[in-house]
C-alpha atoms as a PDB file:
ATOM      1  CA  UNK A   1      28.825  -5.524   5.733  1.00  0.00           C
ATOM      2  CA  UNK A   2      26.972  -2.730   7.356  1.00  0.00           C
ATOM      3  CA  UNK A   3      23.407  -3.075   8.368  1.00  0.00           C
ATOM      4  CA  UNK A   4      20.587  -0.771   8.863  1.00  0.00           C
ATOM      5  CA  UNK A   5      17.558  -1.987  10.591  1.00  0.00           C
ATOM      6  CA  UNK A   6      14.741   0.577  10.653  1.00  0.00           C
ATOM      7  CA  UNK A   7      11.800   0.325  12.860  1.00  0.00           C
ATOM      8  CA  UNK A   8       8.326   1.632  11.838  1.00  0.00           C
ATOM      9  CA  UNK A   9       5.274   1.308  12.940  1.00  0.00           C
ATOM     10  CA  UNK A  10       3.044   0.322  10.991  1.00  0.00           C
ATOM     11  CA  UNK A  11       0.944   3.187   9.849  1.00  0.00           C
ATOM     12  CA  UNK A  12      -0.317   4.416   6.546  1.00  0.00           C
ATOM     13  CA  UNK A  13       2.462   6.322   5.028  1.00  0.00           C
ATOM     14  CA  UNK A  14       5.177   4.452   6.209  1.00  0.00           C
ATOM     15  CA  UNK A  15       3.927   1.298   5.369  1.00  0.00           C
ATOM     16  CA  UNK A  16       3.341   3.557   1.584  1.00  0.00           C
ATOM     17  CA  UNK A  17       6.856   4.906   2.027  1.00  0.00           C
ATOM     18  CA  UNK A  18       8.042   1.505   1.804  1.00  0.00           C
ATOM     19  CA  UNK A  19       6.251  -0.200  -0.218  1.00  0.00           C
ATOM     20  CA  UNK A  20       6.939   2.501  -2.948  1.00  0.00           C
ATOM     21  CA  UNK A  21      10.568   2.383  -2.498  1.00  0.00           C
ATOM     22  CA  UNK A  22      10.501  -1.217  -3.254  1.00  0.00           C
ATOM     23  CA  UNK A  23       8.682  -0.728  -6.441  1.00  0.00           C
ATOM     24  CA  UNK A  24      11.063   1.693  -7.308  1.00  0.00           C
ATOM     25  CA  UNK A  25      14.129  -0.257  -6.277  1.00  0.00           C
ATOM     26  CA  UNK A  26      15.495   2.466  -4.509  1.00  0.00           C
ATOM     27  CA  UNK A  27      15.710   0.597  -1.207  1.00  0.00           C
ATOM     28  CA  UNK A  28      19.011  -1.050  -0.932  1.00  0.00           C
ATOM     29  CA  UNK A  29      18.796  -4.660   0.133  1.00  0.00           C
ATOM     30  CA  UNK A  30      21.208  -3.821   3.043  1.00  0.00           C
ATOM     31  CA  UNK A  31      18.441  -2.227   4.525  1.00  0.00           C
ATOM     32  CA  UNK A  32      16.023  -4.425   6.410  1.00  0.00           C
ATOM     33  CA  UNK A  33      12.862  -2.668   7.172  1.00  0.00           C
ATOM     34  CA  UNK A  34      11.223  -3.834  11.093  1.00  0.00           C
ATOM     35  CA  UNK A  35       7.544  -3.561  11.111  1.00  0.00           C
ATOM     36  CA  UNK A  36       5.322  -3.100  14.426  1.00  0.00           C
ATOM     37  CA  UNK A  37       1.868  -3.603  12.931  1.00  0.00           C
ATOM     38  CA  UNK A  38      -0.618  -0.851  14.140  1.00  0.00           C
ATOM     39  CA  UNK A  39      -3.709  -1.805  12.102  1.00  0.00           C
ATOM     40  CA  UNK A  40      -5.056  -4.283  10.574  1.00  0.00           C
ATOM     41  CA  UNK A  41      -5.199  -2.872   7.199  1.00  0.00           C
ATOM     42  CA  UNK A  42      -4.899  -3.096   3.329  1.00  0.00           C
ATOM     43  CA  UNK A  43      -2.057  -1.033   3.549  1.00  0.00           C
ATOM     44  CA  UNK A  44      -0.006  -3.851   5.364  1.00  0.00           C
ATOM     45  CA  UNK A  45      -0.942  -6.704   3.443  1.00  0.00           C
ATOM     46  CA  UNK A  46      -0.242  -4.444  -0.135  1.00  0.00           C
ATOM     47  CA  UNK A  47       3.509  -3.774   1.876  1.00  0.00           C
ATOM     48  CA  UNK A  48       4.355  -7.115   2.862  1.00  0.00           C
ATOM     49  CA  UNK A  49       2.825  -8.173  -1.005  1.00  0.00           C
ATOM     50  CA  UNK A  50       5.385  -5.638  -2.567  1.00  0.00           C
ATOM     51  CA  UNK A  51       8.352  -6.841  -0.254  1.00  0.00           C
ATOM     52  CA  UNK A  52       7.879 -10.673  -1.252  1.00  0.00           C
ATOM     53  CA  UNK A  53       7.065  -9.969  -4.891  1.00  0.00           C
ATOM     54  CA  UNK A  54      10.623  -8.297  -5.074  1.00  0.00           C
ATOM     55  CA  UNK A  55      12.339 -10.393  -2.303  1.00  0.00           C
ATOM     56  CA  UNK A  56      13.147  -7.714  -0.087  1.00  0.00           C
ATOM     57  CA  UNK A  57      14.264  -8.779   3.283  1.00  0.00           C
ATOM     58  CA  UNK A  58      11.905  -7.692   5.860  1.00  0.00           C
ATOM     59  CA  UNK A  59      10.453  -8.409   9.154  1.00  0.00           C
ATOM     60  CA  UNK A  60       6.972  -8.548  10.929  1.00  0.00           C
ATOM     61  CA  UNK A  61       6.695  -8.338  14.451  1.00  0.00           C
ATOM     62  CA  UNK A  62       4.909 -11.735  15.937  1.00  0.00           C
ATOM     63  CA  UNK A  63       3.929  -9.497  19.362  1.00  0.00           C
ATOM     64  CA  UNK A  64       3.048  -5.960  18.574  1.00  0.00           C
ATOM     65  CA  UNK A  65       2.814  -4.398  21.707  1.00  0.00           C
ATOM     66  CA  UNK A  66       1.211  -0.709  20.435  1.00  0.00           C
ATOM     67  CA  UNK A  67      -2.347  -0.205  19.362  1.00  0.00           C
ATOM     68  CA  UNK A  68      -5.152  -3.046  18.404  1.00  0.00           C
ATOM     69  CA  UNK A  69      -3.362  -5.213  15.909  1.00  0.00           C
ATOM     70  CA  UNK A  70      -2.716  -8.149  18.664  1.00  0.00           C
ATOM     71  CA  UNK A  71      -5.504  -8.025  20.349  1.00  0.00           C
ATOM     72  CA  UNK A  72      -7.898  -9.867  17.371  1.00  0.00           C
ATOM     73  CA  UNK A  73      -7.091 -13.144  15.780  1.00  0.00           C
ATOM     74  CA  UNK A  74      -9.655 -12.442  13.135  1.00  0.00           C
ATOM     75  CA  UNK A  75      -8.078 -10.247  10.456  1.00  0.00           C
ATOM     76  CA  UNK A  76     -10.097  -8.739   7.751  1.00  0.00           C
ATOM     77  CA  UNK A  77      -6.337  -8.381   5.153  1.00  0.00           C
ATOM     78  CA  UNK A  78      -4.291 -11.291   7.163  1.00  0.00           C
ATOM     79  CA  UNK A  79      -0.507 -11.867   6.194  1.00  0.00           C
ATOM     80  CA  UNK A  80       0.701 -14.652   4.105  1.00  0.00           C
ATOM     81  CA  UNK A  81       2.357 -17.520   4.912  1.00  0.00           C
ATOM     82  CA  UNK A  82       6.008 -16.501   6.029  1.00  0.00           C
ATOM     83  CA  UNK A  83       7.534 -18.876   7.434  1.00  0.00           C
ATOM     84  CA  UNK A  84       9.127 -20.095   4.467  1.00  0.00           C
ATOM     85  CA  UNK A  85      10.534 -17.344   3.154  1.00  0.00           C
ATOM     86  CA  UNK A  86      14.596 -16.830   3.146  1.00  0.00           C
ATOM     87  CA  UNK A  87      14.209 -13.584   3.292  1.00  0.00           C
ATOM     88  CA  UNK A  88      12.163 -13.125   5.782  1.00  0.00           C
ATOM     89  CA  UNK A  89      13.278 -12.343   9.431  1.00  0.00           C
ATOM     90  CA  UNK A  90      10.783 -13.659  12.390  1.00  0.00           C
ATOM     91  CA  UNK A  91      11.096 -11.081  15.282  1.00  0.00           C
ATOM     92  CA  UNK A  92       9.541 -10.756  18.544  1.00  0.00           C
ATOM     93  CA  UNK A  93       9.213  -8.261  21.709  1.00  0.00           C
ATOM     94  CA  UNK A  94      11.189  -9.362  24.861  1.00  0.00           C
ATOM     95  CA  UNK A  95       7.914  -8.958  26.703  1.00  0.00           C
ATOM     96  CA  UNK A  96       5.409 -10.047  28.859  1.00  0.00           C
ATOM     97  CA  UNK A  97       3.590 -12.361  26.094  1.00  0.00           C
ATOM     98  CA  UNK A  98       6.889 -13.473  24.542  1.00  0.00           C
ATOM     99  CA  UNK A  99       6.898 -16.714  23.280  1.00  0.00           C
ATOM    100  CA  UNK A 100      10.190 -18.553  21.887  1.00  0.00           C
ATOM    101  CA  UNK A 101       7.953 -19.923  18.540  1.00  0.00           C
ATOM    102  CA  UNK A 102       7.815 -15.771  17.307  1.00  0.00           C
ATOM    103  CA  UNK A 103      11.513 -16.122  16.639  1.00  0.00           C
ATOM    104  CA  UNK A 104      11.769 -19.850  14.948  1.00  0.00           C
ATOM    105  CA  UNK A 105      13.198 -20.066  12.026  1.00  0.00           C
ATOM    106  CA  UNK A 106      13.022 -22.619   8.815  1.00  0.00           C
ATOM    107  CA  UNK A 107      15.547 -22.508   6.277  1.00  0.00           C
ATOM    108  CA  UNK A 108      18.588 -20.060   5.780  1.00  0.00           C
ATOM    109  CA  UNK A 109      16.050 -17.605   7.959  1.00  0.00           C
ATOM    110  CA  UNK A 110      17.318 -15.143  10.648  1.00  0.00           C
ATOM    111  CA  UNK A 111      15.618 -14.218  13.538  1.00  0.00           C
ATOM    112  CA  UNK A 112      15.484 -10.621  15.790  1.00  0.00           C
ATOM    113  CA  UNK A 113      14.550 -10.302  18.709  1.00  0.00           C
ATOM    114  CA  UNK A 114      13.924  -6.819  20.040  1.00  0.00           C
ATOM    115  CA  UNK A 115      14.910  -5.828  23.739  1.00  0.00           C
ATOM    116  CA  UNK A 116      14.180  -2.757  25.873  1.00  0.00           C
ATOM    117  CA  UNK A 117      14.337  -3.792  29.388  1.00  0.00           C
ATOM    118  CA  UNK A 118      17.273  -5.298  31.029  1.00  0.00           C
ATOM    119  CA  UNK A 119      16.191  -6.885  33.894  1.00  0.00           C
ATOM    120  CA  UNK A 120      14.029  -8.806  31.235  1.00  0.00           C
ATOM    121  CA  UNK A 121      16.774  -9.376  28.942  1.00  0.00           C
ATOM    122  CA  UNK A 122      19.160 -10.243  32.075  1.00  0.00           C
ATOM    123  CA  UNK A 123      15.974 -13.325  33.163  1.00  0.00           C
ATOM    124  CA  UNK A 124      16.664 -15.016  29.427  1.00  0.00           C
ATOM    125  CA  UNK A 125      20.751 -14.674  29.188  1.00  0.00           C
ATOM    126  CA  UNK A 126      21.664 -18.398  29.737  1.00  0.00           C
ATOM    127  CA  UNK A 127      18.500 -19.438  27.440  1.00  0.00           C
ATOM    128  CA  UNK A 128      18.322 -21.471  24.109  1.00  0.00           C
ATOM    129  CA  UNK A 129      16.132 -18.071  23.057  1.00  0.00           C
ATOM    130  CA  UNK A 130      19.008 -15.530  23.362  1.00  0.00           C
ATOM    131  CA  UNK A 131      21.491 -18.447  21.970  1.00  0.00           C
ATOM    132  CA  UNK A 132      19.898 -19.007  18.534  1.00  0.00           C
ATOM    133  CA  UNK A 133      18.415 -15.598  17.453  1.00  0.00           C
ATOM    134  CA  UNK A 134      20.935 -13.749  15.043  1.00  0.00           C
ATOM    135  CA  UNK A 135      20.712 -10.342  16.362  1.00  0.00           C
ATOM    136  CA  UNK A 136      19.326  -8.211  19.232  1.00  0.00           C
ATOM    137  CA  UNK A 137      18.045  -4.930  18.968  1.00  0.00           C
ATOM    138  CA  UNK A 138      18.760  -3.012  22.448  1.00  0.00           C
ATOM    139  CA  UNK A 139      19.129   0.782  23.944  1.00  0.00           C
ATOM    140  CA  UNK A 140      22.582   2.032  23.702  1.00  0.00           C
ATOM    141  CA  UNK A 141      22.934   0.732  27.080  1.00  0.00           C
ATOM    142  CA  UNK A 142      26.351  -1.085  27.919  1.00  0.00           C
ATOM    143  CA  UNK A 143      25.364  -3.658  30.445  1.00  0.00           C
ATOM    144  CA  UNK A 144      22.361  -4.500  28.433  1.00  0.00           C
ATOM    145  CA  UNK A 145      25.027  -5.080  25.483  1.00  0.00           C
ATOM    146  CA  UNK A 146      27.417  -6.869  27.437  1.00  0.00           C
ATOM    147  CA  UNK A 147      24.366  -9.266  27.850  1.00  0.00           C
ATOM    148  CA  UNK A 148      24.271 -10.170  24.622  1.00  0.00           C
ATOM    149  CA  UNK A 149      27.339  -9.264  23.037  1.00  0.00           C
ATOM    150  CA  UNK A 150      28.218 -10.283  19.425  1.00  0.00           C
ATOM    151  CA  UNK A 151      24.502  -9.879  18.486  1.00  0.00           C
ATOM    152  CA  UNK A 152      23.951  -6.623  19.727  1.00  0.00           C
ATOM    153  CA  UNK A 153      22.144  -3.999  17.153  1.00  0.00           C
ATOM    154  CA  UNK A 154      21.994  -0.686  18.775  1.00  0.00           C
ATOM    155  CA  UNK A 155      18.179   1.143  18.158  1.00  0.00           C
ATOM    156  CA  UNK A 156      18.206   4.498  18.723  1.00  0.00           C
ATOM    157  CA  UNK A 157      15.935   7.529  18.625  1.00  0.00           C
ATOM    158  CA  UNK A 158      17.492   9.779  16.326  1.00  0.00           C
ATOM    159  CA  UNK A 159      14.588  12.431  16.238  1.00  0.00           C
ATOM    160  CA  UNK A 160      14.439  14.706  19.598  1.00  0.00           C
ATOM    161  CA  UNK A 161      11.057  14.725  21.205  1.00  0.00           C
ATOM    162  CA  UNK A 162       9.910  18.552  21.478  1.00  0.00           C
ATOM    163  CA  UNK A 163       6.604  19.002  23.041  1.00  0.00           C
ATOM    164  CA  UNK A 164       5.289  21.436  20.406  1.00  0.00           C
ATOM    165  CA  UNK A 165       6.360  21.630  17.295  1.00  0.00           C
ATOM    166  CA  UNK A 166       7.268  25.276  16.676  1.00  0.00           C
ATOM    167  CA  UNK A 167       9.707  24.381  19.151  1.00  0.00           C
ATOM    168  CA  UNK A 168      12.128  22.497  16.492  1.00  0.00           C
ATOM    169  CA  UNK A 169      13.245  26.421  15.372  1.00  0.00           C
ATOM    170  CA  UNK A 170      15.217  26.525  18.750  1.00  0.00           C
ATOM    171  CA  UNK A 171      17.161  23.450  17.063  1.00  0.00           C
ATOM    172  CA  UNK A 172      17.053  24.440  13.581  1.00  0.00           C
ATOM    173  CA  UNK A 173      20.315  21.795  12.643  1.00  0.00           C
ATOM    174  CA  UNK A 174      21.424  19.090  14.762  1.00  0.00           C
ATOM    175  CA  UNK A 175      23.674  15.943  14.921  1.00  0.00           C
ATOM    176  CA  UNK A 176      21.024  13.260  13.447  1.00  0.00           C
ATOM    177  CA  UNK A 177      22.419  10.288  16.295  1.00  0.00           C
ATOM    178  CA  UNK A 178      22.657   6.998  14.082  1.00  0.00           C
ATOM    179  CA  UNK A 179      25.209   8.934  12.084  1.00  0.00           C
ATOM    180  CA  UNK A 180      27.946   6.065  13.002  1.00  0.00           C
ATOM    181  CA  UNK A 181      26.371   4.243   9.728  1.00  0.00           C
ATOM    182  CA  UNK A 182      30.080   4.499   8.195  1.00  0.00           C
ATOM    183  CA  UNK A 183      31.992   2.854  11.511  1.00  0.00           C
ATOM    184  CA  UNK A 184      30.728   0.340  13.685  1.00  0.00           C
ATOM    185  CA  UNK A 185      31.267   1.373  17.368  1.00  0.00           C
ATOM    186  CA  UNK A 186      31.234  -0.053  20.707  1.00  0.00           C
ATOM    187  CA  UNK A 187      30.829  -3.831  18.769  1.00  0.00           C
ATOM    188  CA  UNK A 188      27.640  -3.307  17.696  1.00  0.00           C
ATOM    189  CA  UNK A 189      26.669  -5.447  14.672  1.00  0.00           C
ATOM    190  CA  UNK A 190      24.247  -3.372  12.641  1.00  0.00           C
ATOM    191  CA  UNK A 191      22.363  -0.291  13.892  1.00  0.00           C
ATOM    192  CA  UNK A 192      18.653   0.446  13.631  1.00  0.00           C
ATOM    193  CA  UNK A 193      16.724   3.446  14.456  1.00  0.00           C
ATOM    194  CA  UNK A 194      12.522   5.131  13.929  1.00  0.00           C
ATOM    195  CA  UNK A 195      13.641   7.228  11.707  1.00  0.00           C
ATOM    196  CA  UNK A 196      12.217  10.817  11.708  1.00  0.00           C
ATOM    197  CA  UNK A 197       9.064   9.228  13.417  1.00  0.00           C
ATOM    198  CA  UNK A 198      10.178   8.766  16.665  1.00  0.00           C
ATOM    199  CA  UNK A 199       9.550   5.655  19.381  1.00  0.00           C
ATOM    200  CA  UNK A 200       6.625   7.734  21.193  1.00  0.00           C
ATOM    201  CA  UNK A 201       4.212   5.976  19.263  1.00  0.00           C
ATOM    202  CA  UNK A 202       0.425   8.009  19.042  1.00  0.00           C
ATOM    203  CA  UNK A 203      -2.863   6.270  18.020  1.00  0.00           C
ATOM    204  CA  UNK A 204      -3.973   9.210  16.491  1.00  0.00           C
ATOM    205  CA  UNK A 205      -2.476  12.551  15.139  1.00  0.00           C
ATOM    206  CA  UNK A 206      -1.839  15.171  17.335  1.00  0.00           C
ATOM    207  CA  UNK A 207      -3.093  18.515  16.099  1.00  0.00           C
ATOM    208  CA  UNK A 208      -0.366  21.462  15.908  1.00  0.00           C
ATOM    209  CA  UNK A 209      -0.586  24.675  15.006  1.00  0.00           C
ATOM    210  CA  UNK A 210       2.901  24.650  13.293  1.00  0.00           C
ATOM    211  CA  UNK A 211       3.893  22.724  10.705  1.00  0.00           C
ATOM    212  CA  UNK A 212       7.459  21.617  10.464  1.00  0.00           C
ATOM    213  CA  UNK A 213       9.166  19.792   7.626  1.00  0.00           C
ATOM    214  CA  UNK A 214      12.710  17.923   8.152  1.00  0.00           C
ATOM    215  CA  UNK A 215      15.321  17.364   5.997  1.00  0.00           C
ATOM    216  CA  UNK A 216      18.009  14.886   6.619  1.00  0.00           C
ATOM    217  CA  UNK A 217      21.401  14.708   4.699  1.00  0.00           C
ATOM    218  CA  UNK A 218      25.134  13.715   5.133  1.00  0.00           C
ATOM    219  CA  UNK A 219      27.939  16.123   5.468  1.00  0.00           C
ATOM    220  CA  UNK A 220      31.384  15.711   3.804  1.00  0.00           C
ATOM    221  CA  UNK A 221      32.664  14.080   7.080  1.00  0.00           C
ATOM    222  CA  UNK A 222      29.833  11.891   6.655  1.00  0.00           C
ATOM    223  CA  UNK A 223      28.036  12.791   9.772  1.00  0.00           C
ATOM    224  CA  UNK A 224      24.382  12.327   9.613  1.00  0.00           C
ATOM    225  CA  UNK A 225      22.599  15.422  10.364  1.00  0.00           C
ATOM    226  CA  UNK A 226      18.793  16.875  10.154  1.00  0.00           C
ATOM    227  CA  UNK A 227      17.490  20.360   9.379  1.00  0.00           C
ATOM    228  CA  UNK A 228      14.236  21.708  10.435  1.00  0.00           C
ATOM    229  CA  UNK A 229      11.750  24.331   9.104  1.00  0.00           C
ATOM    230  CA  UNK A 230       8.701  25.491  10.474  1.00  0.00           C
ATOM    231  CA  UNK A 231       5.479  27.893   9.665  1.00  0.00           C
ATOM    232  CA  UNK A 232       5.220  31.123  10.687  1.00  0.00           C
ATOM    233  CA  UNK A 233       1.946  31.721  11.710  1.00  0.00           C
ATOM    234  CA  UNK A 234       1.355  29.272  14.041  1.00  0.00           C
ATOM    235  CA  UNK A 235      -1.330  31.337  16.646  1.00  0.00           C
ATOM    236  CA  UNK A 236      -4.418  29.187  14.989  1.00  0.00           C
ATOM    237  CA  UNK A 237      -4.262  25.813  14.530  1.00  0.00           C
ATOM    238  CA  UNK A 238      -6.242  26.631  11.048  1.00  0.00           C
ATOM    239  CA  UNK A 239      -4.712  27.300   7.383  1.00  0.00           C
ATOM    240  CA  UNK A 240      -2.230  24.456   6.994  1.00  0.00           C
ATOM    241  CA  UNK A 241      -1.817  24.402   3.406  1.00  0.00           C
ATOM    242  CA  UNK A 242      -0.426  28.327   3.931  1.00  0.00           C
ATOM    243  CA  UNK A 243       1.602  26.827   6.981  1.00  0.00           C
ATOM    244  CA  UNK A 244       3.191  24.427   4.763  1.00  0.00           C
ATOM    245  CA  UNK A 245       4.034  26.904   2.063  1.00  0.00           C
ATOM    246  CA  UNK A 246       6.120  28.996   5.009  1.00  0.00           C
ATOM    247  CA  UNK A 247       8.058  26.065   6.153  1.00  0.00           C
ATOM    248  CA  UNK A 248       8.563  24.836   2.176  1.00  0.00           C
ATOM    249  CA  UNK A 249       9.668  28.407   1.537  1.00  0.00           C
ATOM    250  CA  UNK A 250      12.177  28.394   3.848  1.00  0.00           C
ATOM    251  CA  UNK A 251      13.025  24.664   2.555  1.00  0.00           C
ATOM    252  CA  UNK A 252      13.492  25.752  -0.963  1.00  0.00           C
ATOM    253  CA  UNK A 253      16.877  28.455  -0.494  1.00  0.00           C
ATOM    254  CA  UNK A 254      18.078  25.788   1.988  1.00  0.00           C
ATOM    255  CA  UNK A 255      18.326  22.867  -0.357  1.00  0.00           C
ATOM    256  CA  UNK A 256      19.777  24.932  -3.569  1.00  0.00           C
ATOM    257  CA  UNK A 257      22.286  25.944  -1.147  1.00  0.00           C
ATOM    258  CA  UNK A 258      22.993  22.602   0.555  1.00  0.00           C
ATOM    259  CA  UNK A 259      21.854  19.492  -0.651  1.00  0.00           C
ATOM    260  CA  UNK A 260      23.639  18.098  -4.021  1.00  0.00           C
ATOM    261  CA  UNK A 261      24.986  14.877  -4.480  1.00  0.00           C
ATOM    262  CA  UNK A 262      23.985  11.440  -2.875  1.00  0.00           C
ATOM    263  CA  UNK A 263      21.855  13.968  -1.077  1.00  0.00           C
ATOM    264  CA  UNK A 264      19.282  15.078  -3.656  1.00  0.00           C
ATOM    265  CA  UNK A 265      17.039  12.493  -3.564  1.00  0.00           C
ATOM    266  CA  UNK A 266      13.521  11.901  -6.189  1.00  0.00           C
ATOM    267  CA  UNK A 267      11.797  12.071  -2.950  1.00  0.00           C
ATOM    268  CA  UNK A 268      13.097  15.075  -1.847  1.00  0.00           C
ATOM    269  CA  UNK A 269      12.811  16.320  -5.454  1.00  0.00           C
ATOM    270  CA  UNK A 270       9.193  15.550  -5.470  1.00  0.00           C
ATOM    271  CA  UNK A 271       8.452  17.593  -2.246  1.00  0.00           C
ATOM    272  CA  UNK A 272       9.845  20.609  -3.453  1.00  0.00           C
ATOM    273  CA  UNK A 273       8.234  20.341  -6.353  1.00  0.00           C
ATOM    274  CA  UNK A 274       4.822  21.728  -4.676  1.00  0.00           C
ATOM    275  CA  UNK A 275       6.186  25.005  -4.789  1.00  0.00           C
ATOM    276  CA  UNK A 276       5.963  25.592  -8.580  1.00  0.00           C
ATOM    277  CA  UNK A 277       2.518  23.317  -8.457  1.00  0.00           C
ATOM    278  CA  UNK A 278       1.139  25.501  -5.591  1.00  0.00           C
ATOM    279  CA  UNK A 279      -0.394  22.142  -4.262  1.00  0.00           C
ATOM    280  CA  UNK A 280      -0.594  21.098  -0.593  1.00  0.00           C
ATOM    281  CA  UNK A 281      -0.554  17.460  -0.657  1.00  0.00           C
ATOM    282  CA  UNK A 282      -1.419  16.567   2.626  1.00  0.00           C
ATOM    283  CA  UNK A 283       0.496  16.058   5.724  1.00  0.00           C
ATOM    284  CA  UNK A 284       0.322  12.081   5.143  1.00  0.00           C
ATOM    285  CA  UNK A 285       2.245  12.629   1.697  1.00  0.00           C
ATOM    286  CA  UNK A 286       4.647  15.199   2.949  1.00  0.00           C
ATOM    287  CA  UNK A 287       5.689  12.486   5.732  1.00  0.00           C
ATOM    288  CA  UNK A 288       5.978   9.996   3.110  1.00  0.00           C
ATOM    289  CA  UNK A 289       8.245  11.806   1.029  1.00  0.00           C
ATOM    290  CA  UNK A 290      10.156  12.765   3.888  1.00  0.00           C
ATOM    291  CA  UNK A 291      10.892   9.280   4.839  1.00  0.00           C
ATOM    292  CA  UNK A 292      11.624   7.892   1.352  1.00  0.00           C
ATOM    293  CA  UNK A 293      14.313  11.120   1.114  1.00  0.00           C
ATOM    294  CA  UNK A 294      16.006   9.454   4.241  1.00  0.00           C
ATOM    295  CA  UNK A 295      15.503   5.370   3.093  1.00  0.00           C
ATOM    296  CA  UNK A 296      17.625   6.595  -0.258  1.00  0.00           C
ATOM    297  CA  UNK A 297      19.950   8.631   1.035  1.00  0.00           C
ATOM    298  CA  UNK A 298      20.804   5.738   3.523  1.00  0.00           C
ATOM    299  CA  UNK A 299      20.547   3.333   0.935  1.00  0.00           C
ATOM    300  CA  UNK A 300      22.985   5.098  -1.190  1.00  0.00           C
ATOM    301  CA  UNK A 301      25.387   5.733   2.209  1.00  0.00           C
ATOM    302  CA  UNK A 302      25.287   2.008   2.307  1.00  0.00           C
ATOM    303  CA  UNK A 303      25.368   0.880  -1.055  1.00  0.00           C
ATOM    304  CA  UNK A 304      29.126   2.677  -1.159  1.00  0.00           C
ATOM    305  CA  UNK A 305      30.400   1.810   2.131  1.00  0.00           C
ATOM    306  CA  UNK A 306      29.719  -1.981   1.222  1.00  0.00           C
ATOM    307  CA  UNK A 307      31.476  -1.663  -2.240  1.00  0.00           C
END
């Protein structure tokens, strides 16, 4: 059985983006949703809530190793009690502050265990830590792999980094790289990627003066690939609700002309939707939607692969 393993960090409209999906039950329960927490915030505690109340499996991250989260004991919304939980997956960082009780497990639980750096991951081969956790997220790196063999998940970066963001209409439409959902290769046992959010992880928003919204969608080969459209009149970084009405324009002719199928999601649905409303919802909502679009259309990949 194919397994997807996304990893988000955990800010506002993913943590939204998921937690509406499992309301909805539109996540498919062969997708298990990694969490880095970010902030300690309502948001979080209202996810993980959602993901328990309908026994979603899930993970939490014991050693975030971006932003403030870790640094203070005190939380004002702190987690529930998870250690009991079947469902749940402890996970851990192979880092510095590593510690083997992150990744212990009661009951019929599963544990992760997230590696980026070999020579770290090399230093705990021949340990009861790398022995006992189920699986091992690592680079699509060989020796790293050959380190940990059955258990190896690859987590990849799917999204390519451009350094401004009008620059994603010199791609346009490109191979979207975890698109090996439908074969397992190399051995890996599972795959896991960040989505359309990328690893490069930013405390705050960068400003732009384009806007670009991305659509992702399978082709009849069932290749995974991801189309981009962005704003015209990018000179000012002001007037982005006109912005996003170029790059939804462009969207709009796009999507009657190519996506159909397992690929017209409600999420998608609900973005284009703005047209006819002449609303601008907000960046934050526009990257929610965009991520639900790609959590069902993977959920629906997966749901009829594992038939």
């Amino acid at each position: 059985m194919m397994i997807y393993y996304p990893y988000l960090r955990g800010r506002m409209y993913d943590l939204l983006a998921l937690k509406e999906l499992v309301e909805k039950k539109l996540l498919s329960k062969n997708i298990i949703p990694i969490i880095e927490p970010v902030r300690d915030s309502k948001e979080l505690l209202q996810t993980v809530r959602t993901l328990i109340k309908f026994q979603h499996p899930f993970s939490v991250i014991a050693n975030p190793q971006v932003s403030v989260y870790g640094l203070n004991d005190t939380k004002l919304f702190p987690l529930p009690d998870l250690s009991k939980l079947n469902f749940f997956y402890p996970s851990a960082i192979l880092a510095a502050d590593f510690s083997s009780e992150f990744v212990q497990t009661s009951g019929s639980q599963k544990s992760l265990l997230i590696a980026k750096d070999y020579e770290l991951l090399k230093a705990y081969q021949k340990t009861r830590v790398l022995q006992t956790v189920d699986k091992v997220l690592i680079p699509d790196v060989a020796r790293m792999q050959q380190l940990v063999f059955d258990k190896s998940v690859k987590l990849t970066d799917p999204l390519t980094f451009v350094k401004h963001v009008e620059d994603y209409q010199l791609l346009e439409d490109e191979f979207f790289e975890p698109a090996d959902w439908y074969h397992q290769v190399d051995d890996f046992k599972g795959f896991g990627d960040y989505s359309m959010v990328g690893h490069v992880y930013f405390d705050k928003g960068m400003p732009s003066r384009a806007i670009a919204l991305h659509v992702i969608y399978a082709t009849k080969t069932g290749e995974l690939r991801i189309h981009h459209f962005v704003s015209d009149s990018n000179e000012k970084m002001s007037g982005q609700r006109e912005k996003f009405f170029e790059a939804l324009n462009k969207m709009i002719p796009w999507c009657q002309k190519n996506i159909f199928g397992l690929n017209k999601t409600p999420a998608l649905e609900e973005l284009l939707s703005y047209a006819q409303q002449n609303k601008f919802p907000g960046l934050g909502v526009v990257k929610k939607l965009s991520l639900m679009h790609h959590f069902e259309l993977m959920s629906r990949l997966l749901e009829l692969e594992n038939k």
